[in-house]
C-alpha atoms as a PDB file:
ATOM      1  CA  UNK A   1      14.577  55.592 -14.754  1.00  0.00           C
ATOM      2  CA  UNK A   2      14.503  52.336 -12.877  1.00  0.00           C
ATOM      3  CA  UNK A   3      14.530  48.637 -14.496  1.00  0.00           C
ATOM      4  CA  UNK A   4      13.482  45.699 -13.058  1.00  0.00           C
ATOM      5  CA  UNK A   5      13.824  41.894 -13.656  1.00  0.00           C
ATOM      6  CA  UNK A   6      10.078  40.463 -12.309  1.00  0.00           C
ATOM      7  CA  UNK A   7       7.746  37.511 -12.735  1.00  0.00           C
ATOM      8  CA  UNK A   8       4.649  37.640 -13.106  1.00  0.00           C
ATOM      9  CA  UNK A   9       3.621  34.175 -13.137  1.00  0.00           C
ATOM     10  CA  UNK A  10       4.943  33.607 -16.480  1.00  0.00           C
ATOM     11  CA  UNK A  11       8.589  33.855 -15.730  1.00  0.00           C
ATOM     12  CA  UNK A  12      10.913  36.368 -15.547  1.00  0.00           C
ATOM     13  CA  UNK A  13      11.495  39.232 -17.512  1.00  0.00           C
ATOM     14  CA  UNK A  14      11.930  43.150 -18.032  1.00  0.00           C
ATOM     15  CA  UNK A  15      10.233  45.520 -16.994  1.00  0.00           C
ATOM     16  CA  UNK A  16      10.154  49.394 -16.615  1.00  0.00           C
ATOM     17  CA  UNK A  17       8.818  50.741 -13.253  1.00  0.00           C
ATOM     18  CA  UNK A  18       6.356  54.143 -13.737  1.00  0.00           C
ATOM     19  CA  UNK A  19       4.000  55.755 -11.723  1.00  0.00           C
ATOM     20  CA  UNK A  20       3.853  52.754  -9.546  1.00  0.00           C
ATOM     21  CA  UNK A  21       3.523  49.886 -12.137  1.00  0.00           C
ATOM     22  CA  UNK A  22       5.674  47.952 -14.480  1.00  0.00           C
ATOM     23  CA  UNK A  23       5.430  48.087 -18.058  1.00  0.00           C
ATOM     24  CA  UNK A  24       6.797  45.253 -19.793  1.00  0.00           C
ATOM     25  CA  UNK A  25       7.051  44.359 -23.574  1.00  0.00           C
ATOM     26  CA  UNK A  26       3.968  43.597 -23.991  1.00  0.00           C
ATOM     27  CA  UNK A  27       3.027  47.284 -22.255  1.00  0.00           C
ATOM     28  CA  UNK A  28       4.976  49.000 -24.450  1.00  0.00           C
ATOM     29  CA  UNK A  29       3.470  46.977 -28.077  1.00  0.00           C
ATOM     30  CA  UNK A  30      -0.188  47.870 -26.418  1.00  0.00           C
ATOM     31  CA  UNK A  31       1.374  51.833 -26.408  1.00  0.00           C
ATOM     32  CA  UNK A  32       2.349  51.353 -30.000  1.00  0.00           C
ATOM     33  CA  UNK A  33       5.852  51.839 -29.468  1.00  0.00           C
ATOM     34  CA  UNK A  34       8.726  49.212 -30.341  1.00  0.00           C
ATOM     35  CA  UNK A  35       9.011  46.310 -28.240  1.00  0.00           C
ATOM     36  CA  UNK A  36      11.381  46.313 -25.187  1.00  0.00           C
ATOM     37  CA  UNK A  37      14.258  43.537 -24.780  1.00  0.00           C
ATOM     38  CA  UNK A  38      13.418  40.271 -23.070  1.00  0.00           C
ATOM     39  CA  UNK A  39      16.188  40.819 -20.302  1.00  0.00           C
ATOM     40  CA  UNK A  40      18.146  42.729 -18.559  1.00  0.00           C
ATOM     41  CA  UNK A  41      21.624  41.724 -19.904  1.00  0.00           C
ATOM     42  CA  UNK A  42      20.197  42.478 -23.391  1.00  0.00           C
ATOM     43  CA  UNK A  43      18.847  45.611 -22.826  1.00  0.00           C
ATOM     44  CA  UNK A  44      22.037  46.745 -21.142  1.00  0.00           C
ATOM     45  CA  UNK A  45      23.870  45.524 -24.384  1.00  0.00           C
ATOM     46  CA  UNK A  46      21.284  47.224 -26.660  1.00  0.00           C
ATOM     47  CA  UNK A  47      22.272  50.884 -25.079  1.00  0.00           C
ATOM     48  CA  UNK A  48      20.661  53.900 -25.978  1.00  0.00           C
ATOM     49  CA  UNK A  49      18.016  52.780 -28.418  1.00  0.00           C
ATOM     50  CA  UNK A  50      16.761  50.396 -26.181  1.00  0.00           C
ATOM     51  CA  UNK A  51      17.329  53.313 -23.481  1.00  0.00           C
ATOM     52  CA  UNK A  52      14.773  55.792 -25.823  1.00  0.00           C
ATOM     53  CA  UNK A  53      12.130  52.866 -25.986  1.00  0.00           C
ATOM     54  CA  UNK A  54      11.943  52.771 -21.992  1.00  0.00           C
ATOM     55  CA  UNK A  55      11.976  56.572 -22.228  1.00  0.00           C
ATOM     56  CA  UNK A  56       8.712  56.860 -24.018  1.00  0.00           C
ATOM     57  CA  UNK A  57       7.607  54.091 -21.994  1.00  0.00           C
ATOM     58  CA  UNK A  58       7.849  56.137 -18.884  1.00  0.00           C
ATOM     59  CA  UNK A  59       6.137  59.082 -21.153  1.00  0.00           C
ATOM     60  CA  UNK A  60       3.484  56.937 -21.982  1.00  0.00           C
ATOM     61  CA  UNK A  61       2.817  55.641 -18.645  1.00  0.00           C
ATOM     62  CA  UNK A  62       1.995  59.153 -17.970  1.00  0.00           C
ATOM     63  CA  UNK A  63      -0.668  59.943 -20.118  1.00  0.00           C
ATOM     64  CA  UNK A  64      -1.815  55.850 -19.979  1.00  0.00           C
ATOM     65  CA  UNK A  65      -2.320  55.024 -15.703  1.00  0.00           C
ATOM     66  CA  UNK A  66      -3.751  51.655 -16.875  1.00  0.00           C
ATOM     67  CA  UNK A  67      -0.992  50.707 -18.656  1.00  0.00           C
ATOM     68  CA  UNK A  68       1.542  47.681 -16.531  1.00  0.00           C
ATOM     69  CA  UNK A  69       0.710  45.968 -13.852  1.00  0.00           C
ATOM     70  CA  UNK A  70       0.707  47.356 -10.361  1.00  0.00           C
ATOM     71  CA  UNK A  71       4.365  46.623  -9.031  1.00  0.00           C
ATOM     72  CA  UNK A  72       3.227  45.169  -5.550  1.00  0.00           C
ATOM     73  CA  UNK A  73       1.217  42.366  -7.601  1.00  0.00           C
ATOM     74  CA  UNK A  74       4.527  40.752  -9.686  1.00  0.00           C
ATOM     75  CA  UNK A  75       7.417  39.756  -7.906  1.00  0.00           C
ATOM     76  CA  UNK A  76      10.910  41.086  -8.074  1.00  0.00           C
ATOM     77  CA  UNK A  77      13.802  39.590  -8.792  1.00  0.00           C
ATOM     78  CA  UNK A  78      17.752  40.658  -8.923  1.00  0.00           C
ATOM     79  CA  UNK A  79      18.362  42.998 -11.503  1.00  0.00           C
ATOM     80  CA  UNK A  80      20.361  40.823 -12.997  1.00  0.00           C
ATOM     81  CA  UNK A  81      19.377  37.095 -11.710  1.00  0.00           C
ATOM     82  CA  UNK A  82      22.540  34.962 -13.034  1.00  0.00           C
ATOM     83  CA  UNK A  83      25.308  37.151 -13.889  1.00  0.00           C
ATOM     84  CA  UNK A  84      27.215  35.383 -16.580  1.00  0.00           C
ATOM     85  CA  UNK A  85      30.906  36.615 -14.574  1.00  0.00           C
ATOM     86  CA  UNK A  86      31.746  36.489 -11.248  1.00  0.00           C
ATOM     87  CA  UNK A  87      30.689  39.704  -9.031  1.00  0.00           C
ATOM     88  CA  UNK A  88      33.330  41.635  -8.644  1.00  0.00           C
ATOM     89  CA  UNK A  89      33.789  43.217  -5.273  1.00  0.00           C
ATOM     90  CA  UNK A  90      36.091  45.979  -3.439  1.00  0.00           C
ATOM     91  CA  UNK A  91      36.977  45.010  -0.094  1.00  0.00           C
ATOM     92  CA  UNK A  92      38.139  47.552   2.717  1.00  0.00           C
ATOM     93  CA  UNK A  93      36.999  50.670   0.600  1.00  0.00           C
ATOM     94  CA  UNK A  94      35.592  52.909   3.496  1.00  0.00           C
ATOM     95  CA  UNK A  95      38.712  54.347   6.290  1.00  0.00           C
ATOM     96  CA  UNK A  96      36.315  53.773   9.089  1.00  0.00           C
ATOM     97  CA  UNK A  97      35.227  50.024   7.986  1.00  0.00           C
ATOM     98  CA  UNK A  98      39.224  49.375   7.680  1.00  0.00           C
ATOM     99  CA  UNK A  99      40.144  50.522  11.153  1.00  0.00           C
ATOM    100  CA  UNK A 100      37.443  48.401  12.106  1.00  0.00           C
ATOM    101  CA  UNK A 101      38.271  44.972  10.493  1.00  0.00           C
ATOM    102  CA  UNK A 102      40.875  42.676  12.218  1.00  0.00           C
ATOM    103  CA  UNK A 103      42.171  41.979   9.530  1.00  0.00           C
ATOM    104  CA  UNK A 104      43.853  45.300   9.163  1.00  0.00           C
ATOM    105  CA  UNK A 105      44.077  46.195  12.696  1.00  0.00           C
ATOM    106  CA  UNK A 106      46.753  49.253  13.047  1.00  0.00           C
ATOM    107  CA  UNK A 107      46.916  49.254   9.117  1.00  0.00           C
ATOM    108  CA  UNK A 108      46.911  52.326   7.285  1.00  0.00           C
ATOM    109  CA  UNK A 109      44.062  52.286   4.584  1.00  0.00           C
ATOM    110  CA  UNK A 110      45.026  50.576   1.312  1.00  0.00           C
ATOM    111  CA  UNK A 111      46.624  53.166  -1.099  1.00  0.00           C
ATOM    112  CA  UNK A 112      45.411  50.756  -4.064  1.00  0.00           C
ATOM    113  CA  UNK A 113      41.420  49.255  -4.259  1.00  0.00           C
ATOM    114  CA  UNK A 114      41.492  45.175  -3.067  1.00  0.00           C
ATOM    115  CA  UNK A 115      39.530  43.584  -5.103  1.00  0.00           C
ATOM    116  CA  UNK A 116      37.650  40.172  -4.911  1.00  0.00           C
ATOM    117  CA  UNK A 117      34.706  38.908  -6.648  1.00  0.00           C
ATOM    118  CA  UNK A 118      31.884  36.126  -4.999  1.00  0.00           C
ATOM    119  CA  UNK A 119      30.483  33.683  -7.409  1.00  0.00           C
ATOM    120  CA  UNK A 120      27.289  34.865  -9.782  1.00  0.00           C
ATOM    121  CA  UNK A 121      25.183  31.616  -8.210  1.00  0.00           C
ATOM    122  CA  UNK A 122      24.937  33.757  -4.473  1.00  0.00           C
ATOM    123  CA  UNK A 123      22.565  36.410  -6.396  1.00  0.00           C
ATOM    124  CA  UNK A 124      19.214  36.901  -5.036  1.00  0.00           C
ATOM    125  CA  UNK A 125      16.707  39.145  -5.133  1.00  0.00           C
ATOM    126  CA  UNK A 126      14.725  41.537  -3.273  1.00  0.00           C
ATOM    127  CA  UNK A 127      12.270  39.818  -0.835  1.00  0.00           C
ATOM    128  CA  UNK A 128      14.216  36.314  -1.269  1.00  0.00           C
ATOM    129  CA  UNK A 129      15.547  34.556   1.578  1.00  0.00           C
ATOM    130  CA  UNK A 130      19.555  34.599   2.527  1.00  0.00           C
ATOM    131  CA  UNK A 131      19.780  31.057   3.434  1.00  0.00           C
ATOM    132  CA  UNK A 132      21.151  30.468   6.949  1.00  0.00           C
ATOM    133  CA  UNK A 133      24.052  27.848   6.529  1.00  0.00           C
ATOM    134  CA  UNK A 134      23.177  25.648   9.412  1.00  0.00           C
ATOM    135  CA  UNK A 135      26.114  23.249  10.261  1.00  0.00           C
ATOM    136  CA  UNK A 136      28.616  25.583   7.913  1.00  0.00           C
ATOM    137  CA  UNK A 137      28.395  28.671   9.296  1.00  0.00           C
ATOM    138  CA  UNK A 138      27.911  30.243  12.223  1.00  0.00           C
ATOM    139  CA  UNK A 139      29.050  33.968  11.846  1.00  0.00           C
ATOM    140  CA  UNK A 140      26.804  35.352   9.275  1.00  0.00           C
ATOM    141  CA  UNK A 141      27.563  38.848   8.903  1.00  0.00           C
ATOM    142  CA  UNK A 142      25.982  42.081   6.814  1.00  0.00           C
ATOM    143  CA  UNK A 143      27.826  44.902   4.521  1.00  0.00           C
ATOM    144  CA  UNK A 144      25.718  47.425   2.704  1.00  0.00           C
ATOM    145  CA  UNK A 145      27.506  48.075  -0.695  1.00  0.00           C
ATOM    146  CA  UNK A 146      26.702  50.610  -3.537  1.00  0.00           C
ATOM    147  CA  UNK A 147      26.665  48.454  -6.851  1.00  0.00           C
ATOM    148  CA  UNK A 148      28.048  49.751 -10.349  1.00  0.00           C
ATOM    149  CA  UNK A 149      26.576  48.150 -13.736  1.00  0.00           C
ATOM    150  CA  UNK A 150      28.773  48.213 -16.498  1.00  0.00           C
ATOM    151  CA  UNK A 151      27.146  49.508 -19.547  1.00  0.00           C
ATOM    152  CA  UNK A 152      30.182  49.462 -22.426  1.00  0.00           C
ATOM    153  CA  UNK A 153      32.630  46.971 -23.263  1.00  0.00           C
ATOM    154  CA  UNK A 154      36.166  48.766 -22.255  1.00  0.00           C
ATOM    155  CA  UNK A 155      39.397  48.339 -20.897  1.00  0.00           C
ATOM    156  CA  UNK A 156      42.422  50.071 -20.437  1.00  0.00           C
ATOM    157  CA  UNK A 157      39.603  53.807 -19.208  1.00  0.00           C
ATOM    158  CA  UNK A 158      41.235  56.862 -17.595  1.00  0.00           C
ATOM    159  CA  UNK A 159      39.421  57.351 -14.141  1.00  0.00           C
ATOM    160  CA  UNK A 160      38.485  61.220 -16.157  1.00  0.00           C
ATOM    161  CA  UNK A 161      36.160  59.092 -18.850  1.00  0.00           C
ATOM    162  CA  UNK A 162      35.054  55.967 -16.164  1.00  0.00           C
ATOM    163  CA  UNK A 163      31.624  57.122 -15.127  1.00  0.00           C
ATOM    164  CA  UNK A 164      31.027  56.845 -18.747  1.00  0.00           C
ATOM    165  CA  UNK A 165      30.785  53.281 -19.017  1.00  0.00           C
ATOM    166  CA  UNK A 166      28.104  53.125 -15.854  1.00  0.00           C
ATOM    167  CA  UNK A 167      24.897  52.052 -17.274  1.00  0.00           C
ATOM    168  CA  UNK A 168      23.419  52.654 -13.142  1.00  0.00           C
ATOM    169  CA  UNK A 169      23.167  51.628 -10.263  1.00  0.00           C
ATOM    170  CA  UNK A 170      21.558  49.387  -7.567  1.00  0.00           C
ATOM    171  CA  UNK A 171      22.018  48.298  -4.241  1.00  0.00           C
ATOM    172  CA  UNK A 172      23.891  44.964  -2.524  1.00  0.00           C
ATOM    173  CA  UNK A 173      24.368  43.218   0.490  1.00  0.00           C
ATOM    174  CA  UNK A 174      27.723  41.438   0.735  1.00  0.00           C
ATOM    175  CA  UNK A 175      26.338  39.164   3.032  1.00  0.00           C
ATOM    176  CA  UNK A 176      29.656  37.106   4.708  1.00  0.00           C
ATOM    177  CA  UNK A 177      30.363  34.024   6.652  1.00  0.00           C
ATOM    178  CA  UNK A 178      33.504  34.906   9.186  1.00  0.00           C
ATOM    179  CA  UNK A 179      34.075  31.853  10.390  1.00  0.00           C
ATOM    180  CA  UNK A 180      34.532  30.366   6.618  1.00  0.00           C
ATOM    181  CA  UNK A 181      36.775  33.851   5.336  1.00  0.00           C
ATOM    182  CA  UNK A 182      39.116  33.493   8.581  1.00  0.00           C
ATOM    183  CA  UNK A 183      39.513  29.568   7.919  1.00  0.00           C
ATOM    184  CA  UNK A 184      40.303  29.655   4.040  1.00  0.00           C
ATOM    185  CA  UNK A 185      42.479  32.587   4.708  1.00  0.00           C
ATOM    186  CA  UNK A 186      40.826  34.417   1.861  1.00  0.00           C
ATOM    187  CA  UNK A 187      37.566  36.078   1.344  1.00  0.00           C
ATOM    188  CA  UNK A 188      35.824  33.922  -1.342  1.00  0.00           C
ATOM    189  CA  UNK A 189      34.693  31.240  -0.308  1.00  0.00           C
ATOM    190  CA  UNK A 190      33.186  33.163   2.465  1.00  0.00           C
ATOM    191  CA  UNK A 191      31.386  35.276   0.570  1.00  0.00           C
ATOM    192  CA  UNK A 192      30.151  33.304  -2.151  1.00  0.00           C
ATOM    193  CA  UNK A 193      27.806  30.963  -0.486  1.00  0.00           C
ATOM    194  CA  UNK A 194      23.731  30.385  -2.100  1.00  0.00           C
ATOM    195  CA  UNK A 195      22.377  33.521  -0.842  1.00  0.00           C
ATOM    196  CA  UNK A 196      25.062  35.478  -0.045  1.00  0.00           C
ATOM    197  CA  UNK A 197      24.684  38.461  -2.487  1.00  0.00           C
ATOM    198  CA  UNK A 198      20.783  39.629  -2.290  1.00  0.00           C
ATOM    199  CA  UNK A 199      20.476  43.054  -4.953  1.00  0.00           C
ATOM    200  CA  UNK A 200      17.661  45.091  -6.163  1.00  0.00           C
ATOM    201  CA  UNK A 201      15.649  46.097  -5.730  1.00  0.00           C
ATOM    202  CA  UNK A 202      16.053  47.787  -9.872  1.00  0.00           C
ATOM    203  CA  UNK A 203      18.718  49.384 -11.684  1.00  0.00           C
ATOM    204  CA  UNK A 204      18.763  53.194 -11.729  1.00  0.00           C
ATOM    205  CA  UNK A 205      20.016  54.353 -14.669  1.00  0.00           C
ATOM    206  CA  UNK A 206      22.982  56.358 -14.763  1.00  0.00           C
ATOM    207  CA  UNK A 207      21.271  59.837 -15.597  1.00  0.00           C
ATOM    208  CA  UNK A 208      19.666  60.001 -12.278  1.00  0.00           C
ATOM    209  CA  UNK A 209      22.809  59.526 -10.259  1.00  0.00           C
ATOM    210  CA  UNK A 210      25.080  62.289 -11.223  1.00  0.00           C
ATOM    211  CA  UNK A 211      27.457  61.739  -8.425  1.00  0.00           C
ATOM    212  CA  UNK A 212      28.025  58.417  -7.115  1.00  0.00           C
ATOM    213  CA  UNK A 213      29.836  60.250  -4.442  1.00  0.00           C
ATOM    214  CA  UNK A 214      27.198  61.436  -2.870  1.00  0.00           C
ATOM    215  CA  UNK A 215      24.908  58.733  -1.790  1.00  0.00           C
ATOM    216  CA  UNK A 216      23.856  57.687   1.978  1.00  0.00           C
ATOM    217  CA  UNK A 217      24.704  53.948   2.369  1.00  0.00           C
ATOM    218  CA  UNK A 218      22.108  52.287   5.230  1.00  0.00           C
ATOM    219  CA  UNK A 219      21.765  49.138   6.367  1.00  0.00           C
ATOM    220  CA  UNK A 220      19.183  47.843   9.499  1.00  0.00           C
ATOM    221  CA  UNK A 221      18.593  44.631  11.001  1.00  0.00           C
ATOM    222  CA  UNK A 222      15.199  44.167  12.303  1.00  0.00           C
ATOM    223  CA  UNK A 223      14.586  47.840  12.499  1.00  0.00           C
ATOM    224  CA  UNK A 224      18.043  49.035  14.471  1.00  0.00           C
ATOM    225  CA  UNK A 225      20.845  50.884  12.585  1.00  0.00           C
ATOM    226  CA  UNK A 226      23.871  49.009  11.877  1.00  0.00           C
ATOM    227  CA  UNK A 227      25.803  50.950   9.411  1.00  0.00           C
ATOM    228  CA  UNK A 228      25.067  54.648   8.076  1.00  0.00           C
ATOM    229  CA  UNK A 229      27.759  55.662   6.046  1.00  0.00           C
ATOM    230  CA  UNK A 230      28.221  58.114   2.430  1.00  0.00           C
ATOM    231  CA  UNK A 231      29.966  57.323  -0.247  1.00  0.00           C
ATOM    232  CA  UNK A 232      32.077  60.535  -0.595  1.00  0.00           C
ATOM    233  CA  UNK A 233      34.381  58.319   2.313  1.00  0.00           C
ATOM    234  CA  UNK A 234      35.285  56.056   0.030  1.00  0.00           C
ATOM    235  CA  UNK A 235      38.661  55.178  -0.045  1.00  0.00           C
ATOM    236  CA  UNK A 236      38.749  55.348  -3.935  1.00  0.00           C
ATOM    237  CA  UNK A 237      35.907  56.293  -5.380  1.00  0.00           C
ATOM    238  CA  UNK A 238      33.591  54.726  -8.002  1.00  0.00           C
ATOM    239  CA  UNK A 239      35.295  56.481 -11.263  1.00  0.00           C
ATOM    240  CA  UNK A 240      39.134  55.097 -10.054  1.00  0.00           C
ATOM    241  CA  UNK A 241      37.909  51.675  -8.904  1.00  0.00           C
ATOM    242  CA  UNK A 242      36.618  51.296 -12.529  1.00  0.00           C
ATOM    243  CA  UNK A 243      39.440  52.493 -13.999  1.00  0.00           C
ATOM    244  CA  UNK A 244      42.029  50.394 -11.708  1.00  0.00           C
ATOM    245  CA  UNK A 245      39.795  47.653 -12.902  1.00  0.00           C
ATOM    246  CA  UNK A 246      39.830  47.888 -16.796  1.00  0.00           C
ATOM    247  CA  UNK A 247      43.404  47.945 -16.641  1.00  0.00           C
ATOM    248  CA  UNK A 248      44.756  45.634 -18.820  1.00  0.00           C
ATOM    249  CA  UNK A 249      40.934  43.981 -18.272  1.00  0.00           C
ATOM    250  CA  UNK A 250      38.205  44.058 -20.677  1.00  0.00           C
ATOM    251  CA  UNK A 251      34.778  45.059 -18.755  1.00  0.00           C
ATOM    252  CA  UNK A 252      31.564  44.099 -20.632  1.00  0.00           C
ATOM    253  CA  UNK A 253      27.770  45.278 -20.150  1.00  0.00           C
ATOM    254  CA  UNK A 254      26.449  43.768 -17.106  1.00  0.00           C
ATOM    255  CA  UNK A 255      29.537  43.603 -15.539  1.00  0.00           C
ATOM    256  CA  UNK A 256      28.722  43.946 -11.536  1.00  0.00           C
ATOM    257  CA  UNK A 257      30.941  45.749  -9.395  1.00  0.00           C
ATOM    258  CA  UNK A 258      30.007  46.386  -5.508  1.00  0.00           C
ATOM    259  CA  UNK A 259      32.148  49.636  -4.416  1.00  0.00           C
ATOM    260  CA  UNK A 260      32.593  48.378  -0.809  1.00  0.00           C
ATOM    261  CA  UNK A 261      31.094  48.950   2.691  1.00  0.00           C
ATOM    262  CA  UNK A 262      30.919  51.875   5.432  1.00  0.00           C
ATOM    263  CA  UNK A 263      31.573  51.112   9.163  1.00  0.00           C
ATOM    264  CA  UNK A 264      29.292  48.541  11.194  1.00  0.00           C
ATOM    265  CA  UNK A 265      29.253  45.575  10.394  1.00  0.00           C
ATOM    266  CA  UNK A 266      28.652  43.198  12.625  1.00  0.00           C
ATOM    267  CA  UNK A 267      32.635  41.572  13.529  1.00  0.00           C
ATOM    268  CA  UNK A 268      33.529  44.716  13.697  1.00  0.00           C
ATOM    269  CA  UNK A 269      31.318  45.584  16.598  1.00  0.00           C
ATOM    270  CA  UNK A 270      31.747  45.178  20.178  1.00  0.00           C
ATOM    271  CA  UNK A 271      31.011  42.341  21.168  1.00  0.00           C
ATOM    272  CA  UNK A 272      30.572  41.254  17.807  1.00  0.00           C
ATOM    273  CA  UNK A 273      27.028  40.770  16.738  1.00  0.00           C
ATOM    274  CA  UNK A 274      26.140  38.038  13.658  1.00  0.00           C
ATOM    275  CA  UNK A 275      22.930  37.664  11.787  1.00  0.00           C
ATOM    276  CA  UNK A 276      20.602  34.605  13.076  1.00  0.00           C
ATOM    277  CA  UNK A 277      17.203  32.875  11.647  1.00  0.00           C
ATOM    278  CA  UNK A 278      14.662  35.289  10.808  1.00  0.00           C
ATOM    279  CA  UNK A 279      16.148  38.410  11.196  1.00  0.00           C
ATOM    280  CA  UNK A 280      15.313  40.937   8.505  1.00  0.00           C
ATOM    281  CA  UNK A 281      18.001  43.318   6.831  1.00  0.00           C
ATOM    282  CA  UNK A 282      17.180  46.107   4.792  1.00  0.00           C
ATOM    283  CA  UNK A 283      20.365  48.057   2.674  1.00  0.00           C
ATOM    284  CA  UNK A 284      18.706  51.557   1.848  1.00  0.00           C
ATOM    285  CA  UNK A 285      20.739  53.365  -0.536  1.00  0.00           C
ATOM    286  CA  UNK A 286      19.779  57.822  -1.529  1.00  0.00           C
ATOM    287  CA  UNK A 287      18.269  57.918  -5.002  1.00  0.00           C
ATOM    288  CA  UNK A 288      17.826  54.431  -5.581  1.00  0.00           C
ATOM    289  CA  UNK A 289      15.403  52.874  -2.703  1.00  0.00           C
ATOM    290  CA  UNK A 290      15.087  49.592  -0.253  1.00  0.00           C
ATOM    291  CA  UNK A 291      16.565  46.227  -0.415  1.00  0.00           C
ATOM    292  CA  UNK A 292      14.748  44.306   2.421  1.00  0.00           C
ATOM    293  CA  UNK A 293      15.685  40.621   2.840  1.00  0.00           C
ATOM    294  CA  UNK A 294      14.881  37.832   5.529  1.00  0.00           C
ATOM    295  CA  UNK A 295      17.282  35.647   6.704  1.00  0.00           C
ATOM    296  CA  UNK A 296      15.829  31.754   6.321  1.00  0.00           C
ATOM    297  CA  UNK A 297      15.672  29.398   9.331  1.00  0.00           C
ATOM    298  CA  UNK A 298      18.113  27.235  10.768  1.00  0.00           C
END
């Protein structure tokens, strides 16, 4: 099942994507079944009974084409438009991307996840523009991440009961300024600039990704492969970074966690290659679909 966050005209809110159109709360009144939370972060929180309502939603769709609008007329926004925490990230999660970054040049792999998070006000959605910091930044850079949604409140989870807690799944672009990670000396500040963390373009839900191991992680910029990587090479996969995580930390629903990226970006390339106005980067992600963003002028 896929959710979306999408306006309309009248503002943002949720919606259920079937057979090509989104059903939204007032969809699913005009279907005569209850109606459907008002956002994202509360539907996550209401779990499976709000869960069941999209269910028949999707159902009803079927026997009801009319019902929604067509999804090319709304607009679509992050999943999740403000997160209310931080975005918490895994850096260095892929062996190949590791041997690649200078950072760990000659390093063996890390043996436990580094984490990071950039700061909730660098979401965008899908279709939105990745500001190009003119005068702040001049080595804007792509990574193509799988994201996790946190559907439970937990802490303290064995990596056994982790995938659990998933509500789904969507897809991220860590987008990075270099120049700004290798002068703090750190990685957020760098990463957390307006812009800087485009997702969407829905949430699958959980049930359709069995394995979160076995997705194909793409990324293109203006048409040319960049990075084409699967997540069975993470490092640590999705089930033990959640689990390193709750330890001793309370995760709550809507908690965002991107999982890392393959090999290719662009510092790691030779000669290194950096994003520039107008340049348009799509992450495409096995079983959940195309995040396609434009980089804004200068």
């Amino acid at each position: 099942m896929r959710l979306v966050t999408f306006d309309a005209g009248a503002g943002p809110g949720l919606g259920v994507v079937a057979g090509g159109r989104v059903i939204d709360a007032d969809g699913a009144t005009a279907a005569g079944l209850p109606g459907l939370p008002a956002d994202m972060l509360s539907f996550i929180e209401a779990g499976d009974d709000a869960l069941s309502v999209a269910r028949a939603v999707v159902e009803a769709a079927g026997a009801n084409l009319s019902l929604g609008r067509p999804i090319d007329t709304v607009r679509l926004l992050a999943p999740i438009p403000r997160p209310r925490k931080n975005v918490m990230c895994v850096g260095l999660n892929y062996a190949e991307h590791a041997r690649e970054s200078r950072s760990v040049a000659g390093a063996e792999p890390p043996k436990w996840p580094v984490f990071f998070t950039k700061a909730p006000t660098c979401v965008i959605g899908p279709g939105d523009v990745i500001p190009y910091p003119q005068g702040i930044s001049y080595q804007v850079d792509w990574e193509a991440e799988l994201v996790v949604v946190i559907g439970k409140r937990c802490r303290d989870i064995s990596e056994a009961e982790a995938l659990s807690f998933v509500f789904g799944y969507t897809a991220g672009n860590d987008v990075t300024a270099r120049d700004l990670q290798q002068r703090h000396q750190q990685w957020f500040k760098g990463k957390s600039l307006d812009g800087f963390c485009p997702m969407g373009p829905w949430i699958v839900t959980a049930d359709e990704i069995t394995d979160p191991q076995a997705l194909r992680v793409q990324l293109r910029v203006d048409g040319v492969t960049k990075q084409d990587g699967a997540t069975a090479d993470m490092i640590h996969p999705v089930a033990k970074l959640i689990a390193a995580l709750s330890a001793g930390m309370t995760l709550e629903p809507g908690d965002l966690l991107m999982t890392g990226t393959p090999a290719g970006v662009g510092v790691g390339r030779q000669p290194p290659e950096f994003l520039r106005p107008g340049a348009v980067v799509g992450v495409e992600i096995s079983g959940i679909g195309l995040l396609r963003n434009v980089v804004g002028a200068a």
